[in-house]
C-alpha atoms as a PDB file:
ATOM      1  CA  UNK A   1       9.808 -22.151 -25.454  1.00  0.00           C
ATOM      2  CA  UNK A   2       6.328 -22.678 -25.672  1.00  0.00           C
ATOM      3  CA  UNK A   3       4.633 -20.696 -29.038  1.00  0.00           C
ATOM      4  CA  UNK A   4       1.932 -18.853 -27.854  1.00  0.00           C
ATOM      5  CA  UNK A   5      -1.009 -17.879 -30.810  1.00  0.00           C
ATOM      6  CA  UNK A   6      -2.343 -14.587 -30.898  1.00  0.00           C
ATOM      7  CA  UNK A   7      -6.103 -13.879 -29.727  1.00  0.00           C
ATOM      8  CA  UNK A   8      -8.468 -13.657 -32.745  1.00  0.00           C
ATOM      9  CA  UNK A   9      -9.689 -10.475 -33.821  1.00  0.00           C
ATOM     10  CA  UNK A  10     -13.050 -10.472 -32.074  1.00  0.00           C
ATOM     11  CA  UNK A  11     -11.126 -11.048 -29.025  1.00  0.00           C
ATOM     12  CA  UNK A  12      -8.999  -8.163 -29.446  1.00  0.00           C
ATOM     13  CA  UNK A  13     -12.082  -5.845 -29.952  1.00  0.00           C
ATOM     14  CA  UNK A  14     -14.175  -7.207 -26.993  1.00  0.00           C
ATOM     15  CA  UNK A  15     -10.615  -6.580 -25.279  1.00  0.00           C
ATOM     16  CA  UNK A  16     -10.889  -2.670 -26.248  1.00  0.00           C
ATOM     17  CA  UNK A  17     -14.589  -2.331 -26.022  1.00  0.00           C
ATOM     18  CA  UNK A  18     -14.468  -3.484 -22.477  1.00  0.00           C
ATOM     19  CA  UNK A  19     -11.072  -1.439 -21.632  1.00  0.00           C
ATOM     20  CA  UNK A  20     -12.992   1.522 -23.281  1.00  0.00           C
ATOM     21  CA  UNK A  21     -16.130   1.361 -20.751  1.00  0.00           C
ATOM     22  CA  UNK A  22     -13.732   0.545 -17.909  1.00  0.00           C
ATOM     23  CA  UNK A  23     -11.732   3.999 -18.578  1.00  0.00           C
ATOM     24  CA  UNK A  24     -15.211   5.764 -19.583  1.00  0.00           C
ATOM     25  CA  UNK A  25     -16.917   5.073 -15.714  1.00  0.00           C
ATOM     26  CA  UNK A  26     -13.640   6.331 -14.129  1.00  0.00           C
ATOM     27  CA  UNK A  27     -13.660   9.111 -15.791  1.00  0.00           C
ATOM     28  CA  UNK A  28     -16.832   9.812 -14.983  1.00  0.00           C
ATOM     29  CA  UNK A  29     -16.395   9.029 -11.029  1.00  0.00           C
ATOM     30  CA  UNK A  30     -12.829  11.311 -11.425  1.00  0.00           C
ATOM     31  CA  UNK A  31     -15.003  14.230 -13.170  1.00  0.00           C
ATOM     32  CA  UNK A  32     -17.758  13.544  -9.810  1.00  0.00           C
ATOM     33  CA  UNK A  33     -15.337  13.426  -7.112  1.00  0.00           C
ATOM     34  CA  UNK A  34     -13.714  16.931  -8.423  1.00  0.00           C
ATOM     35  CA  UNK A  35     -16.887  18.279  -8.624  1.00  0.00           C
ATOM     36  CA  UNK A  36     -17.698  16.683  -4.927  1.00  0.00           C
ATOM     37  CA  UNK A  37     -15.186  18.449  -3.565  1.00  0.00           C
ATOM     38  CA  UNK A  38     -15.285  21.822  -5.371  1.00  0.00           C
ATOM     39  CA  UNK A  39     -18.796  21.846  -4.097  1.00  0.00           C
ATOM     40  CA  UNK A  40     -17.817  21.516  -0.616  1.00  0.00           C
ATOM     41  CA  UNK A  41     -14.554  24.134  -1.115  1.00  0.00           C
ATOM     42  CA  UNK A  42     -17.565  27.095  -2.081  1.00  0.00           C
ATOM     43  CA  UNK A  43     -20.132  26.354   0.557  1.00  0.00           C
ATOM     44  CA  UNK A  44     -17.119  26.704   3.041  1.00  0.00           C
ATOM     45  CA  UNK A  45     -15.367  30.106   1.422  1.00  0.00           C
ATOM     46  CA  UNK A  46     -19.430  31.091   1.250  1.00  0.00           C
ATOM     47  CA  UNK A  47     -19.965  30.461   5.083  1.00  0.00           C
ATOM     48  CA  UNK A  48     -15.928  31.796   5.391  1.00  0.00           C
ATOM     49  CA  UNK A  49     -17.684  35.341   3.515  1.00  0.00           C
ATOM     50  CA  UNK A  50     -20.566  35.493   5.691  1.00  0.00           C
ATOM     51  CA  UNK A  51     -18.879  35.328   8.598  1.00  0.00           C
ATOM     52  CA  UNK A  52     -16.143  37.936   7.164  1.00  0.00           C
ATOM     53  CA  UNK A  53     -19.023  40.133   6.444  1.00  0.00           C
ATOM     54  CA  UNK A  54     -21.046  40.082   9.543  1.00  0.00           C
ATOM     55  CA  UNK A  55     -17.565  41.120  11.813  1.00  0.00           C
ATOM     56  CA  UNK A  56     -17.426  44.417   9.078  1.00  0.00           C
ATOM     57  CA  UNK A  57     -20.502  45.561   9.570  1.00  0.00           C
END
């Protein structure tokens, strides 16, 4: 079996710093696309009203 070290310290923490920013930006692009689409869901149900409201009257 071959003995593998550990990776130093500052190897572990450049490790997390990078995983951090990597799970920061998708978060970010997550939080965007849900907004993205909730944008487009109310312009339809608004167009969806207007049309509703234009048979009533």
């Amino acid at each position: 079996m071959e003995d593998t070290a550990k990776p130093s310290l500052l190897r572990r923490l450049l490790a997390l710093v990078v995983l951090a920013i990597a799970a920061w930006i998708l978060l970010k692009f997550v939080i965007g696309l849900i907004a993205g689409v909730a944008t487009i869901v109310v312009i339809v149900l608004c167009i969806v009203a207007v049309v509703w409201a234009l048979r009533v009257l």
